[in-house]
Each structure stands twice: as C-alpha cells, then as structure tokens.
Protein backbone atom coordinates (compact mmCIF):
# COMPACT_ATOMS: atom_id res chain seq x y z
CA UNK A 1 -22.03 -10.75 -3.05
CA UNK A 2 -19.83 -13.63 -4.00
CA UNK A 3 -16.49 -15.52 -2.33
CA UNK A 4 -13.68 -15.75 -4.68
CA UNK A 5 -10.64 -17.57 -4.07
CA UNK A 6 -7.96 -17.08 -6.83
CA UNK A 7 -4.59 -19.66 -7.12
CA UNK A 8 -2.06 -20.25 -9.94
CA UNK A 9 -0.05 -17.65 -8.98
CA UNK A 10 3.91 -17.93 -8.71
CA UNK A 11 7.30 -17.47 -9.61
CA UNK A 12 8.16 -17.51 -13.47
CA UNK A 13 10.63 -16.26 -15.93
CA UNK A 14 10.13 -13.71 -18.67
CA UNK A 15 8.78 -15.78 -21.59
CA UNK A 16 7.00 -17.99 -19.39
CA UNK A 17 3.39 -19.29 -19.05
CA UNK A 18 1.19 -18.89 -15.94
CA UNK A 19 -2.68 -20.20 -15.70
CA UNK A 20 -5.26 -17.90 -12.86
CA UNK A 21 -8.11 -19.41 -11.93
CA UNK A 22 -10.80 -18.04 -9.58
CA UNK A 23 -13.56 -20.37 -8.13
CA UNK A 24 -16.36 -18.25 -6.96
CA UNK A 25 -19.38 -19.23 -4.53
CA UNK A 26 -22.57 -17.51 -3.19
CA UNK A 27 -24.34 -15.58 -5.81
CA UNK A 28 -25.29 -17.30 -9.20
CA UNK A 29 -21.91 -17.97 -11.28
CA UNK A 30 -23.65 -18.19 -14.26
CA UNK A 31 -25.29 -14.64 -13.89
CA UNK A 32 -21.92 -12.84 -12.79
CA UNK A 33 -19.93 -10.57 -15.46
CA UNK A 34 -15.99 -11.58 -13.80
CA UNK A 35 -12.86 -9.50 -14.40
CA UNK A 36 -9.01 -9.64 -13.60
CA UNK A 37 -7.14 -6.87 -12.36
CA UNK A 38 -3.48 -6.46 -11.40
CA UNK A 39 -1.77 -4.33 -8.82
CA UNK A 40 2.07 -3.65 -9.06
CA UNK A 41 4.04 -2.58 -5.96
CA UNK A 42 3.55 0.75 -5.33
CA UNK A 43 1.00 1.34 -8.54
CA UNK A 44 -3.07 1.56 -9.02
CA UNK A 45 -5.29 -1.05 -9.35
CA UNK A 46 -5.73 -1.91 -13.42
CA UNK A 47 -7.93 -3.49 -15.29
CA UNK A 48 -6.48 -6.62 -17.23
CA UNK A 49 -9.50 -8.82 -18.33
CA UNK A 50 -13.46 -9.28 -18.45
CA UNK A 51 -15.73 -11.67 -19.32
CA UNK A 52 -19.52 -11.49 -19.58
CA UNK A 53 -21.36 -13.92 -17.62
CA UNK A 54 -21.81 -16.83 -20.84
CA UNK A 55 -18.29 -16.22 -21.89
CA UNK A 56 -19.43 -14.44 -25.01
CA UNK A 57 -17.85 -11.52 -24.48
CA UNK A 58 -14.10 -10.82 -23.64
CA UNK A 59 -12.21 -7.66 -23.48
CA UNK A 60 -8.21 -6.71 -22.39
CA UNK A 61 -6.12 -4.33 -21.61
CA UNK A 62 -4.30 -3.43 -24.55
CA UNK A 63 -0.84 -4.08 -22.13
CA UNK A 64 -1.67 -7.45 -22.12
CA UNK A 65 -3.62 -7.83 -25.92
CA UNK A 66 -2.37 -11.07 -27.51
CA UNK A 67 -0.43 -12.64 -24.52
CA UNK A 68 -3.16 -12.99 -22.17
CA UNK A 69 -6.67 -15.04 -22.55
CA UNK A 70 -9.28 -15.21 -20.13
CA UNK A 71 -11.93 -17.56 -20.53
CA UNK A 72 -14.76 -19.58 -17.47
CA UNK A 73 -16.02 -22.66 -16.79
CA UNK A 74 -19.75 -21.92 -15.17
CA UNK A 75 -20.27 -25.64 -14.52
CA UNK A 76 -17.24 -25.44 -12.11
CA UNK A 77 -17.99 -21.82 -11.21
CA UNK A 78 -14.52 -20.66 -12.40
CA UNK A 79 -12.63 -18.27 -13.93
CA UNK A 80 -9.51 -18.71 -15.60
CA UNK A 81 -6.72 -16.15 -17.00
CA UNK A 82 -3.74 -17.93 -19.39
CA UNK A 83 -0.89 -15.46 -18.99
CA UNK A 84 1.60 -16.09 -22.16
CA UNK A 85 4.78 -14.49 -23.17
CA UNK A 86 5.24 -13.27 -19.60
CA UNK A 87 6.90 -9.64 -19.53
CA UNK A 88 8.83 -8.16 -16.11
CA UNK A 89 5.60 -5.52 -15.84
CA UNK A 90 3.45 -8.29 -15.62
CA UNK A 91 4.71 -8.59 -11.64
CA UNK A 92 1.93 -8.04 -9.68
CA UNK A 93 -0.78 -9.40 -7.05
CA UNK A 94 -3.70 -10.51 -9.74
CA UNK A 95 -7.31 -10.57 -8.74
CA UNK A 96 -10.49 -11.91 -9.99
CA UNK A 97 -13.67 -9.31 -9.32
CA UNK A 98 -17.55 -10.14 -10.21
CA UNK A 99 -19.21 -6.94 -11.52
CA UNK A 100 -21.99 -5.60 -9.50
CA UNK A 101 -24.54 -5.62 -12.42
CA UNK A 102 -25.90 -8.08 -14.86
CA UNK A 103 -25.38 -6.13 -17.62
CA UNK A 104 -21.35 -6.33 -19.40
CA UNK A 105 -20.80 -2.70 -19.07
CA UNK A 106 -17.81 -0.41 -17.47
CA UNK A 107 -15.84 -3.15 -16.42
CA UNK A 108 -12.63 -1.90 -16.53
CA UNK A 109 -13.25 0.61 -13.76
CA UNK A 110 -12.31 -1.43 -10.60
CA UNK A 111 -15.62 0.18 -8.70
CA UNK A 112 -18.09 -0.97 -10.96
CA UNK A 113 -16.99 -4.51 -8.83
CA UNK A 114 -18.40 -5.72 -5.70
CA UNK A 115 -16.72 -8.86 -4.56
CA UNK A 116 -13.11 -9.56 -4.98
CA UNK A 117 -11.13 -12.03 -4.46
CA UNK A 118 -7.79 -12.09 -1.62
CA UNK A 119 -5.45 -11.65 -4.94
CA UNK A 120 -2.22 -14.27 -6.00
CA UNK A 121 0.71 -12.93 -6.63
CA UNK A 122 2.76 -13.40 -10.03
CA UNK A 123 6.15 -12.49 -10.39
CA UNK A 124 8.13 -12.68 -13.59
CA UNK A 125 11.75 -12.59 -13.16
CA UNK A 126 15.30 -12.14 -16.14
C-alpha cells in the first residue's frame, strides 16, 4: 500500500478557487493510477477525479466537468486537484485514493482503491 496525506483544504466562497494536493509515500508513485473522491455530510462516497500513473490520462465526474482539473507531479510524489468556480455541493471531506492495479481501469468505483488518504475538508459557503 501507500501513505497519503492530503492538505489545501478550507473555507471558501461560492466562485472561489481551492488547490488539493496529496503527497503519497511507500509504494512506487510513478506506478500508482491516483483518484479524488468527495464525501458530503450524510451522502456516499463519489468519485470526482483520476489520473493514470504518467498523467496521460484524466477523467471527471461530469458534476465537476470544466471547473475542476487534476493533474501530478511524480518527481514530488504528488497529486494535485484545482477546484474552480466553487459551487455550495462542492462541500465535502475530499480524498486522494491510489488504485489497487497498474492498469487505468474502473476508477471511479471507490473499491477498486486500496490506500486512502485521512481526507481535507472543503467547504464553500454564499
């Protein structure tokens, strides 16, 4: 498995601009397919971003299409998530997952990950 540690979280208002990141240690960063996910109070676990392990491929919920970019850094063994245009349903503890296999596939379902991070909380206020 691998350690993740996510930060960037806070307090914003709607509109706003937020910046994840998720420094990982343990397994091979470099080898590691990452994803975001977001849990609201009181709601599931859901998907919000993945990234194969060289960054060439990227894929988002469609919620957060447009607004959102994730995007890594292997020489600092980090993965980041640009929130943009920040709606009120974007309030919720984010976290940063490393997919169990090497290949990109099913990474939006949240058990197809095997190391997660502690989660940061975002909240977007009116």
């Amino acid at each position: 498995q691998v350690q993740l540690v996510e930060s960037g979280g806070g307090l914003v208002q709607a509109g706003g601009s937020l910046r994840l990141s998720c420094v990982a240690s343990g397994r091979t960063f470099s080898r590691c397919n990452m994803g975001w996910f977001r849990q609201g109070s009181g709601k599931e676990r859901e998907f919000v971003a993945a990234i194969s392990s060289r960054g060439g491929s990227r894929d988002y919920a469609d919620s957060v299409k447009g607004r959102f970019t994730i995007t890594r850094d292997n020489a600092k063994n980090t993965v980041y998530l640009q929130m943009n245009s920040l709606k009120l349903e974007d309030t919720a503890v984010y976290y940063c997952a490393a997919l169990r296999w090497e290949n990109y596939i099913n990474y939006i379902r949240p058990e197809s990950y095997d190391s997660w991070g502690q989660g940061t909380q975002v909240t977007v206020s009116s």
